[in-house]
PDB file of N, CA and C in Angstrom:
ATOM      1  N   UNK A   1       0.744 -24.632   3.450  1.00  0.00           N
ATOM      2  CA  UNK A   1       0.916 -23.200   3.458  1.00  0.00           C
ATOM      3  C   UNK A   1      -0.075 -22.592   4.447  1.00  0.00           C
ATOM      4  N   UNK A   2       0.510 -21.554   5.296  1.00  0.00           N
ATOM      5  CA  UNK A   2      -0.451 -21.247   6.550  1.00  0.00           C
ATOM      6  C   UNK A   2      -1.344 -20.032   5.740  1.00  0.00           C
ATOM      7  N   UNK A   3      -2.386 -20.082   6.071  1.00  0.00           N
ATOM      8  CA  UNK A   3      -3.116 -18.650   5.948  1.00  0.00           C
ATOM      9  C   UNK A   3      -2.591 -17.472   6.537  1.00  0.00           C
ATOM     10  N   UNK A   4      -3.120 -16.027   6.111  1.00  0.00           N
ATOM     11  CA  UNK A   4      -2.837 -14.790   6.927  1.00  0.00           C
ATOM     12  C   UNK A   4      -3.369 -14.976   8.171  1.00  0.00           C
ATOM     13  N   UNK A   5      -4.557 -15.267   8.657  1.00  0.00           N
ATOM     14  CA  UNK A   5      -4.510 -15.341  10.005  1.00  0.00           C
ATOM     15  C   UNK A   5      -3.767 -16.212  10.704  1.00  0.00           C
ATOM     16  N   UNK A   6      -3.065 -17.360  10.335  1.00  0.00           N
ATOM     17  CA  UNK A   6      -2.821 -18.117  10.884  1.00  0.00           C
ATOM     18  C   UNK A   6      -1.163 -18.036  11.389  1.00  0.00           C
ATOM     19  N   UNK A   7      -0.767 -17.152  10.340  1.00  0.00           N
ATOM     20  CA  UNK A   7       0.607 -16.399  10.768  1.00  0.00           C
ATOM     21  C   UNK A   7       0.534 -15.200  11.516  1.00  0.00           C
ATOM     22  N   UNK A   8      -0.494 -14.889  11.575  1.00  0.00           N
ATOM     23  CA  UNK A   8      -1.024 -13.503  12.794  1.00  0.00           C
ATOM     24  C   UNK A   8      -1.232 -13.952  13.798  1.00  0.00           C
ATOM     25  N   UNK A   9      -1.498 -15.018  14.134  1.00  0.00           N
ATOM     26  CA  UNK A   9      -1.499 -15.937  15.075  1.00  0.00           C
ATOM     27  C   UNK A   9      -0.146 -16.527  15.836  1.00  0.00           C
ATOM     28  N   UNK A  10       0.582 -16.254  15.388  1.00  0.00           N
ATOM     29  CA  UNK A  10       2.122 -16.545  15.902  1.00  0.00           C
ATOM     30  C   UNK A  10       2.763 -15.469  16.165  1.00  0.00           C
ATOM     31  N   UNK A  11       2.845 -14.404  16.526  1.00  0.00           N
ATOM     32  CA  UNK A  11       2.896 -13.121  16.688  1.00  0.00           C
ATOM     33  C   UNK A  11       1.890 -12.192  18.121  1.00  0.00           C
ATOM     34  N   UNK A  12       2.485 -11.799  18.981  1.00  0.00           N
ATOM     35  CA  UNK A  12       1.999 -10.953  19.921  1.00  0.00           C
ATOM     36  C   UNK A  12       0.753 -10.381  19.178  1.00  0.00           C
ATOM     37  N   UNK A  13       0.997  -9.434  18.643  1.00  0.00           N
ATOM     38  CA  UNK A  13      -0.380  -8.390  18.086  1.00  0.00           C
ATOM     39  C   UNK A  13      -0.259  -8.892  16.391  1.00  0.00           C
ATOM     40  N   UNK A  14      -0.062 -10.152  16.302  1.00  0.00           N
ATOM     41  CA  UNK A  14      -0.198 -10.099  15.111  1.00  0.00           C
ATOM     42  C   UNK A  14      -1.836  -9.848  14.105  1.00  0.00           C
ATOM     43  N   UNK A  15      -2.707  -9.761  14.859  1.00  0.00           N
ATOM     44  CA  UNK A  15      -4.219  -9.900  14.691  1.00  0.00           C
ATOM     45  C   UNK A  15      -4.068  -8.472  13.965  1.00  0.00           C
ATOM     46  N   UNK A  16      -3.783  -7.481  15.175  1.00  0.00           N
ATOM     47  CA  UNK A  16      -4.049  -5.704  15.270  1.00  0.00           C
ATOM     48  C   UNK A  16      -3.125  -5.765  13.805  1.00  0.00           C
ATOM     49  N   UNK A  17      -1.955  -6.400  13.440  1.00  0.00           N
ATOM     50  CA  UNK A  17      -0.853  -5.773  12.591  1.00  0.00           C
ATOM     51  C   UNK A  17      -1.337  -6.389  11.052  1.00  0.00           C
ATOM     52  N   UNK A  18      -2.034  -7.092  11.260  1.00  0.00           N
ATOM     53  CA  UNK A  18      -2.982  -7.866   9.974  1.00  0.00           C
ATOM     54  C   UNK A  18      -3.947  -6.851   9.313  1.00  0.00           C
ATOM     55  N   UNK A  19      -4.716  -6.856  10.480  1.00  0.00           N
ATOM     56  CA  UNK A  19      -5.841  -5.803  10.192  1.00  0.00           C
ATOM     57  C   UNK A  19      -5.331  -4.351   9.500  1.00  0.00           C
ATOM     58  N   UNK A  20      -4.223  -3.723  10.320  1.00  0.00           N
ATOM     59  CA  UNK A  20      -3.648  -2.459   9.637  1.00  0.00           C
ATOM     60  C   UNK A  20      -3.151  -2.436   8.661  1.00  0.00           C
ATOM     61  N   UNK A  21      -2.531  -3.506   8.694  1.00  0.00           N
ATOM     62  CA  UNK A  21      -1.436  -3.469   7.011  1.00  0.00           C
ATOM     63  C   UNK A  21      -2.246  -4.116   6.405  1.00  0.00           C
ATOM     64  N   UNK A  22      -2.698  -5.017   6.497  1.00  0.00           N
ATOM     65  CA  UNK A  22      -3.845  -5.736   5.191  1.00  0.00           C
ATOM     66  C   UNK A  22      -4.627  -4.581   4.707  1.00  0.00           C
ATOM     67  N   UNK A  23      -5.526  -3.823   5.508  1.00  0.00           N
ATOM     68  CA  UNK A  23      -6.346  -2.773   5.303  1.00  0.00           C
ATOM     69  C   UNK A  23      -5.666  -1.323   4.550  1.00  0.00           C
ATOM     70  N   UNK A  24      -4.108  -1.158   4.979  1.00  0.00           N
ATOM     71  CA  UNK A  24      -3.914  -0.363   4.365  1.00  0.00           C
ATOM     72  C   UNK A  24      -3.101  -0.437   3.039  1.00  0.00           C
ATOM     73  N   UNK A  25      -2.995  -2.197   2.674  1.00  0.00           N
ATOM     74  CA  UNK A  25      -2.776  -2.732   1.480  1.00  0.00           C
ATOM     75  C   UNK A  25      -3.559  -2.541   0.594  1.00  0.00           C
ATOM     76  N   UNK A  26      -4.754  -2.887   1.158  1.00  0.00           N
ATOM     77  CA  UNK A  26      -6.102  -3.074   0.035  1.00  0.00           C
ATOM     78  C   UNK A  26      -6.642  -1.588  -0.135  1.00  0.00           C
ATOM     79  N   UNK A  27      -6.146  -0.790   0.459  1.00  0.00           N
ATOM     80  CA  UNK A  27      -6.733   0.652   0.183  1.00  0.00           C
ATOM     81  C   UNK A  27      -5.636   1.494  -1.294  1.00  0.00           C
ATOM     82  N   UNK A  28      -4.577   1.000  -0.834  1.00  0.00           N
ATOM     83  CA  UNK A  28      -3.730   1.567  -1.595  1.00  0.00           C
ATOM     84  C   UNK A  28      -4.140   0.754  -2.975  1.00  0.00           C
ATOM     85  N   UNK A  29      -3.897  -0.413  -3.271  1.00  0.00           N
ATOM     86  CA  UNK A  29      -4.564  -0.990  -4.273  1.00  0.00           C
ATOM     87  C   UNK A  29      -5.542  -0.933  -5.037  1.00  0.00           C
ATOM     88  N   UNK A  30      -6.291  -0.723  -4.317  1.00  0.00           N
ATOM     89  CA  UNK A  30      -8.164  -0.421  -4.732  1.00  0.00           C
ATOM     90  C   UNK A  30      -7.684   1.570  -5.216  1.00  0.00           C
ATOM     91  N   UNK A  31      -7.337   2.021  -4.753  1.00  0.00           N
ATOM     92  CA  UNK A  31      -7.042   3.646  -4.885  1.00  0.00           C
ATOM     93  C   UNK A  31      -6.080   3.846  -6.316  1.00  0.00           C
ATOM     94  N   UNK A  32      -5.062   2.176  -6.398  1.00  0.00           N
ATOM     95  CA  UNK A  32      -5.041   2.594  -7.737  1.00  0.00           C
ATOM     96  C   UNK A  32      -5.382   2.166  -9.113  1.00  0.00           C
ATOM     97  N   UNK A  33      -6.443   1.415  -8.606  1.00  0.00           N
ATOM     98  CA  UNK A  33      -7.512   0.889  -9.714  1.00  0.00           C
ATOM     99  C   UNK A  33      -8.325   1.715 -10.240  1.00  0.00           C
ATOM    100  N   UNK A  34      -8.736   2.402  -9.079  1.00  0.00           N
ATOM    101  CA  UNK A  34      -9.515   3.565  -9.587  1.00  0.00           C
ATOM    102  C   UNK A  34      -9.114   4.466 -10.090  1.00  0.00           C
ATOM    103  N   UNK A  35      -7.782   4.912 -10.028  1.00  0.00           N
ATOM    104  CA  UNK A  35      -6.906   5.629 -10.479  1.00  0.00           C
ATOM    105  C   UNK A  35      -7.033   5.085 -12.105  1.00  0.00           C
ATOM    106  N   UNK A  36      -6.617   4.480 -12.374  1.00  0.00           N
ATOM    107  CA  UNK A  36      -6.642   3.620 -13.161  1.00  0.00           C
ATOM    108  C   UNK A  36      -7.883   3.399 -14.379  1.00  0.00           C
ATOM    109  N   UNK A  37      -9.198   3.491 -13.612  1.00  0.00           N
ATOM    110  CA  UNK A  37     -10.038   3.346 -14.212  1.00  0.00           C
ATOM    111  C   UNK A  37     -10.489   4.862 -14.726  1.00  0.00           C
ATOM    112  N   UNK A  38     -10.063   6.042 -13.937  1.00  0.00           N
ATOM    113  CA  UNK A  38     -10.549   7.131 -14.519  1.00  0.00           C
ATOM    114  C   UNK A  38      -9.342   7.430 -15.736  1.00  0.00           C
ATOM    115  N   UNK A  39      -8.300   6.797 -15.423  1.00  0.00           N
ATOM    116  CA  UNK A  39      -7.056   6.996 -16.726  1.00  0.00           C
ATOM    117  C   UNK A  39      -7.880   6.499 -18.270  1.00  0.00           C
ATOM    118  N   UNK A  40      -8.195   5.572 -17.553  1.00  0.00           N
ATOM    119  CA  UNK A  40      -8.985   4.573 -19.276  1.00  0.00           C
ATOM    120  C   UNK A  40     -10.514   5.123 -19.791  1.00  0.00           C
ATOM    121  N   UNK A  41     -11.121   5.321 -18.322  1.00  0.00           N
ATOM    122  CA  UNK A  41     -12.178   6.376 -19.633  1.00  0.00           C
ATOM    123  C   UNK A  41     -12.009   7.936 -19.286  1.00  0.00           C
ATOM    124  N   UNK A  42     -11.201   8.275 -19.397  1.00  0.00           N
ATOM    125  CA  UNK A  42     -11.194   9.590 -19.883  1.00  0.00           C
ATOM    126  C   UNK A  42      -9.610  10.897 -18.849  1.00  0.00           C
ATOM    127  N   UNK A  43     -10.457  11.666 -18.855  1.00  0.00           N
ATOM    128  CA  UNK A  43      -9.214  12.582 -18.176  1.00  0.00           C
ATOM    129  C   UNK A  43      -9.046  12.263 -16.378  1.00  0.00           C
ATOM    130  N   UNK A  44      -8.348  11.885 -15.815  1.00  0.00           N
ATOM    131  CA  UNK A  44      -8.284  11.784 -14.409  1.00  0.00           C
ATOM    132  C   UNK A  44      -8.492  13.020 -13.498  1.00  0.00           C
ATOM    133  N   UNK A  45      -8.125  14.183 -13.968  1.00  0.00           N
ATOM    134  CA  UNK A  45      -8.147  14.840 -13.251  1.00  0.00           C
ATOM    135  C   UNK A  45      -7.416  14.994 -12.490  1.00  0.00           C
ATOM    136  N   UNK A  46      -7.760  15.765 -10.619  1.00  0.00           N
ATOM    137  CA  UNK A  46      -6.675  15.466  -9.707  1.00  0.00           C
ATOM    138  C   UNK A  46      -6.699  14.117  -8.950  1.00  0.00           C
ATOM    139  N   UNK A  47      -7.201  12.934  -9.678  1.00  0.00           N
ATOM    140  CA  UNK A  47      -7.148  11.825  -9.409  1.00  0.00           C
ATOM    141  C   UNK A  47      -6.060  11.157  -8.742  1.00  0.00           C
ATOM    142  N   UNK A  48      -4.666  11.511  -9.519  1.00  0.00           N
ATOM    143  CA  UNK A  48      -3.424  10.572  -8.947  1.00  0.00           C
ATOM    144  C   UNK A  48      -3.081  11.493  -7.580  1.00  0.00           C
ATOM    145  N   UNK A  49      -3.703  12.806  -7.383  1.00  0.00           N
ATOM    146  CA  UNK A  49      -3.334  13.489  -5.843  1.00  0.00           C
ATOM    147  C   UNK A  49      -3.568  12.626  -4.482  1.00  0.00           C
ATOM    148  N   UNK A  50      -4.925  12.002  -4.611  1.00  0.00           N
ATOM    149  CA  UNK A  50      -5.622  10.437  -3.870  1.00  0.00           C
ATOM    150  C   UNK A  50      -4.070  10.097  -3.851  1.00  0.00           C
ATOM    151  N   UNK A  51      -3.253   9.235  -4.676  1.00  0.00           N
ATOM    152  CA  UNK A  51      -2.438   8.076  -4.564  1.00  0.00           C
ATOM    153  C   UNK A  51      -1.194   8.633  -4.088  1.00  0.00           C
ATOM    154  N   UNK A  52      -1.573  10.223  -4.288  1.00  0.00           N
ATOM    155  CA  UNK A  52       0.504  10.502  -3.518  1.00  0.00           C
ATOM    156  C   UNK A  52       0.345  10.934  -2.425  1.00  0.00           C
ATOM    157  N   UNK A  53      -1.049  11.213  -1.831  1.00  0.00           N
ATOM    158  CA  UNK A  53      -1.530  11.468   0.001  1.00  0.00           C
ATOM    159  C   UNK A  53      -1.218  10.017   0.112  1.00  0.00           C
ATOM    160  N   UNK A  54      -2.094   9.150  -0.201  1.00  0.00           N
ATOM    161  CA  UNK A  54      -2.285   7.781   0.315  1.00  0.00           C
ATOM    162  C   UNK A  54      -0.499   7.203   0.939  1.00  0.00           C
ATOM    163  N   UNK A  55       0.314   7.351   0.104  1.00  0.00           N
ATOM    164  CA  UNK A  55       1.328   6.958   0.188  1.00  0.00           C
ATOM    165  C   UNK A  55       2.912   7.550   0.776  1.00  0.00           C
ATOM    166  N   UNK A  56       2.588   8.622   0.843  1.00  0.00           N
ATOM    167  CA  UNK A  56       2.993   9.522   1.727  1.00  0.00           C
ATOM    168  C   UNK A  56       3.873   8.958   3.033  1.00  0.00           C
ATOM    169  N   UNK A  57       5.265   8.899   3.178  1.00  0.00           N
ATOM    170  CA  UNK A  57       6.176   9.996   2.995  1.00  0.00           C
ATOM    171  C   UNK A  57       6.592   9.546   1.882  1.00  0.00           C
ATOM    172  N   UNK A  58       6.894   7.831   1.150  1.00  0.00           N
ATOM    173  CA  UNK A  58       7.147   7.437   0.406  1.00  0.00           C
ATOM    174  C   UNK A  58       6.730   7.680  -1.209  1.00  0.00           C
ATOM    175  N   UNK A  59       6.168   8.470  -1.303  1.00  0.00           N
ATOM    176  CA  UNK A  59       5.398   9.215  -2.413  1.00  0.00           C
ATOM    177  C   UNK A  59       6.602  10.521  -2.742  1.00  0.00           C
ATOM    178  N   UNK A  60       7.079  10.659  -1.786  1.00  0.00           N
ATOM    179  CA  UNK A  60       8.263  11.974  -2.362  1.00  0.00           C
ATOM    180  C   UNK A  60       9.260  11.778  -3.104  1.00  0.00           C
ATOM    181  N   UNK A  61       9.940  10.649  -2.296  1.00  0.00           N
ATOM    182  CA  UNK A  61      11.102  10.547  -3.623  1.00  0.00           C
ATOM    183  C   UNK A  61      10.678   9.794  -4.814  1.00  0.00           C
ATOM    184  N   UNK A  62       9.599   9.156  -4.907  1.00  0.00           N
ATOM    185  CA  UNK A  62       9.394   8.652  -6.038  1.00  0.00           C
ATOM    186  C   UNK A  62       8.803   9.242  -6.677  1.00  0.00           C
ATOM    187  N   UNK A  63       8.397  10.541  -6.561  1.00  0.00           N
ATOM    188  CA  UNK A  63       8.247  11.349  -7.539  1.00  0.00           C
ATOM    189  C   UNK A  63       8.811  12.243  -8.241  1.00  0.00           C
ATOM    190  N   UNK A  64      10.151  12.157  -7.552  1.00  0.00           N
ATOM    191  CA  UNK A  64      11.260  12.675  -8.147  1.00  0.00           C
ATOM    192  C   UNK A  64      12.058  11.775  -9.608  1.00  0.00           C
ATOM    193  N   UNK A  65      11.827  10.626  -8.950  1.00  0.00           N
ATOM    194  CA  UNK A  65      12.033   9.451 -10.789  1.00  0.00           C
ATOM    195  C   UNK A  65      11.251  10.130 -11.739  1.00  0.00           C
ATOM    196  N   UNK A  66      11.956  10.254 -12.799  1.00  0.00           N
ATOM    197  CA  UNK A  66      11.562  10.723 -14.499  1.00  0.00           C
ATOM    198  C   UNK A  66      11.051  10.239 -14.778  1.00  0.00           C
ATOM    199  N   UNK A  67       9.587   9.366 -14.850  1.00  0.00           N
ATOM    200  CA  UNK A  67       9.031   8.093 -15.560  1.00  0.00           C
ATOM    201  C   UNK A  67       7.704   9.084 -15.979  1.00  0.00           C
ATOM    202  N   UNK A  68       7.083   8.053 -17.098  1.00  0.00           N
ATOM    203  CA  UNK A  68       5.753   8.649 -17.697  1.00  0.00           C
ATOM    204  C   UNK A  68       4.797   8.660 -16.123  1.00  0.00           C
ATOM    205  N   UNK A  69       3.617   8.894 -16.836  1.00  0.00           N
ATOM    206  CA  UNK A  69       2.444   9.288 -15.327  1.00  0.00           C
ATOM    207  C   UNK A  69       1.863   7.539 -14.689  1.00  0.00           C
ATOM    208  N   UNK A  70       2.044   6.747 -16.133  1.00  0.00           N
ATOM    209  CA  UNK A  70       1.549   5.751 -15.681  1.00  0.00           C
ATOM    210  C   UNK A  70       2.693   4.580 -14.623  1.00  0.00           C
ATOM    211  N   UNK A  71       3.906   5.022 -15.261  1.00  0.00           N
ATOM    212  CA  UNK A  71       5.227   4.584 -14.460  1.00  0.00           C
ATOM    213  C   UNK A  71       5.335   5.015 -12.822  1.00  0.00           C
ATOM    214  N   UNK A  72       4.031   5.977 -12.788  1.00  0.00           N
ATOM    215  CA  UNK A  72       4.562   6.641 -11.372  1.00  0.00           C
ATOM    216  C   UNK A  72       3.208   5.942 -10.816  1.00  0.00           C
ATOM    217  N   UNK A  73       2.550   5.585 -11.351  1.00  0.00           N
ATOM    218  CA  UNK A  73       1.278   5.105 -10.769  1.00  0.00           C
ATOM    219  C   UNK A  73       1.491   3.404 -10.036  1.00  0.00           C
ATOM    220  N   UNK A  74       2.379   2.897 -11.025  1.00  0.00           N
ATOM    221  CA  UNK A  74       2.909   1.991 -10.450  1.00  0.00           C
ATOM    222  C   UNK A  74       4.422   2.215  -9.279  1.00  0.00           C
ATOM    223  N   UNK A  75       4.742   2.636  -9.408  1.00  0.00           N
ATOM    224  CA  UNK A  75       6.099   3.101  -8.915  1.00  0.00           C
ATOM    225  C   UNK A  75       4.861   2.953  -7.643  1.00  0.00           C
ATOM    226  N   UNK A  76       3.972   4.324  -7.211  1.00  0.00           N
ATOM    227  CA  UNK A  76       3.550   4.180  -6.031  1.00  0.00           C
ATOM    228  C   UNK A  76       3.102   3.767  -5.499  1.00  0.00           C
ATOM    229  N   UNK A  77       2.244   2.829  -5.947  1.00  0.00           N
ATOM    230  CA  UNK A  77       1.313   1.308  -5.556  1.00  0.00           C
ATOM    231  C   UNK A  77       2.920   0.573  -4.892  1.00  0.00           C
ATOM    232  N   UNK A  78       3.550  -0.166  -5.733  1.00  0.00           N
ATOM    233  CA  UNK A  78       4.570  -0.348  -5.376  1.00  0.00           C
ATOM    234  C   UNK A  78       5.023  -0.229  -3.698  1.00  0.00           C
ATOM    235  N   UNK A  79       5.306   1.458  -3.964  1.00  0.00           N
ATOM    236  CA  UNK A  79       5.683   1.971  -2.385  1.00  0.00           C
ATOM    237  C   UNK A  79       4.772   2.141  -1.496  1.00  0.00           C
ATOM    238  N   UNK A  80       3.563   1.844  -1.905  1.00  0.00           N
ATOM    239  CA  UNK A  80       2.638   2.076  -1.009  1.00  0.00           C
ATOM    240  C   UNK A  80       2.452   0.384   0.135  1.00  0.00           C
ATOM    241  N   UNK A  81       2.738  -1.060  -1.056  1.00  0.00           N
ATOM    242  CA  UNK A  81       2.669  -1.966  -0.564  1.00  0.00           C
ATOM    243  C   UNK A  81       3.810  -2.126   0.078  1.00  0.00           C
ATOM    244  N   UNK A  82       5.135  -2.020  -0.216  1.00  0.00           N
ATOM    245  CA  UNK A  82       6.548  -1.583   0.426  1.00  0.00           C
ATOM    246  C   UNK A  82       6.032  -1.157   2.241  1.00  0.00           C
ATOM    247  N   UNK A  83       5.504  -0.109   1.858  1.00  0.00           N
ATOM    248  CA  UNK A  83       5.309   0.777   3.350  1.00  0.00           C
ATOM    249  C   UNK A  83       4.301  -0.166   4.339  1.00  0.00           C
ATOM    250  N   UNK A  84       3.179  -1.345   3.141  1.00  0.00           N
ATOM    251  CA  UNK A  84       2.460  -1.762   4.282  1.00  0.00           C
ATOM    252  C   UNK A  84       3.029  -3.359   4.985  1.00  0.00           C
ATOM    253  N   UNK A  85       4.313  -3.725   3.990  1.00  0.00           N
ATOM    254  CA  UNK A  85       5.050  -4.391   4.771  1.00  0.00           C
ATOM    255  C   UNK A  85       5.596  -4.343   6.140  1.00  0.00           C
ATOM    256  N   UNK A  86       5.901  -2.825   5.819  1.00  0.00           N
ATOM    257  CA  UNK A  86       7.227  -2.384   6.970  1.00  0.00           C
ATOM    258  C   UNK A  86       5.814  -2.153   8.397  1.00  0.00           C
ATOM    259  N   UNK A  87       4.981  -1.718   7.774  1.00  0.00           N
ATOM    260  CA  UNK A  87       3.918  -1.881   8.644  1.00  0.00           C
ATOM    261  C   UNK A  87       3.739  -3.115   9.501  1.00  0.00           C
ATOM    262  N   UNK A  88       3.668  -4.255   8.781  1.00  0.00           N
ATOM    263  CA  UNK A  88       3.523  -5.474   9.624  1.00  0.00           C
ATOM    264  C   UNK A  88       4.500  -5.687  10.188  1.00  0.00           C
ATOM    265  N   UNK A  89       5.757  -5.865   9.559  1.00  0.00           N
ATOM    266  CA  UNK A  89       6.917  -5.787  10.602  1.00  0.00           C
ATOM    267  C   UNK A  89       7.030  -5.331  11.716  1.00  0.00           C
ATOM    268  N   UNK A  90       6.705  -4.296  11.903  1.00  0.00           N
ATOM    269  CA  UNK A  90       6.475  -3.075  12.973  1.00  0.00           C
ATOM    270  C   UNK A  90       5.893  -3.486  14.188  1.00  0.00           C
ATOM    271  N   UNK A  91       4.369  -3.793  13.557  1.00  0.00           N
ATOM    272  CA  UNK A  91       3.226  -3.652  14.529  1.00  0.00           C
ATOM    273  C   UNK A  91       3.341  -4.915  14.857  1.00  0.00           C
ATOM    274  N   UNK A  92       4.045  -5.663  14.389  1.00  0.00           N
ATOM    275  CA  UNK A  92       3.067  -7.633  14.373  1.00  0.00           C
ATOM    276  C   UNK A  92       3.885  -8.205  15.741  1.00  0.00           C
ATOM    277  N   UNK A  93       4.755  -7.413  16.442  1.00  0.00           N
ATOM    278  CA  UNK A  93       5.086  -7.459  18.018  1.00  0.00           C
ATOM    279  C   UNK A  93       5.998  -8.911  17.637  1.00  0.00           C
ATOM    280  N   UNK A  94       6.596  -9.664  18.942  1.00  0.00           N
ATOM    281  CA  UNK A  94       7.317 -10.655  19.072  1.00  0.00           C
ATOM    282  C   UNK A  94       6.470 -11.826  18.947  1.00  0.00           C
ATOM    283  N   UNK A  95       7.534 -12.593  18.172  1.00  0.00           N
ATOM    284  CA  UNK A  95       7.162 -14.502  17.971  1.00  0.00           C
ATOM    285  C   UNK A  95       6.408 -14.886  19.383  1.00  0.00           C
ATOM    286  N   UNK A  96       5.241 -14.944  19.170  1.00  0.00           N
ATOM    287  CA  UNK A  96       4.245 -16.132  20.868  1.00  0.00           C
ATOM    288  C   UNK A  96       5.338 -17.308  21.082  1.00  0.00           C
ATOM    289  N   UNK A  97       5.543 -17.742  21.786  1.00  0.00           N
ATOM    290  CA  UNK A  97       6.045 -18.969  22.521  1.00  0.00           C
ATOM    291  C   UNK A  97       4.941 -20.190  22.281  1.00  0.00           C
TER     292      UNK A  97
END
């Protein structure tokens, strides 16, 4: 099984498209842990506002789904990792020769 760099490595800019989408994987993730963690001790506040910027444009229609608050917390993590796919796709340029 190849590592992440090592499949970034087969790819034009796959380095640059690693770095962005990995980075904006682990942000979205980490954003809803914390989310997360202010849910469990106590009131969040405008806490989940963080997770529907973060995720943004994809944060709109899924906030239109009827689900409890914690259903949407996942719902957008979800779309947030969704979006940092399409990210690598994007950026990670043509197969190297």
């Amino acid at each position: 099984m190849r590592s992440p760099r090592q499949t970034a490595g087969l790819y034009t800019r796959g380095e640059t498209a690693l770095l962005l989408a990995g980075g904006y994987a682990t942000l979205v993730v980490g954003v809803a842990a914390w989310l997360g963690t202010l849910v469990a001790v106590g009131d969040p506040g405008f806490g989940g506002i963080w997770l529907i910027a973060l995720t943004l444009p994809v944060s709109v229609p899924l906030l239109a789904i009827p689900a409890s608050p914690a259903a949407h917390v996942v719902l957008l993590t979800a779309g947030g990792l969704a979006q940092a796919w399409v990210l690598w796709r994007v950026l990670r340029g043509r197969r190297a020769a």
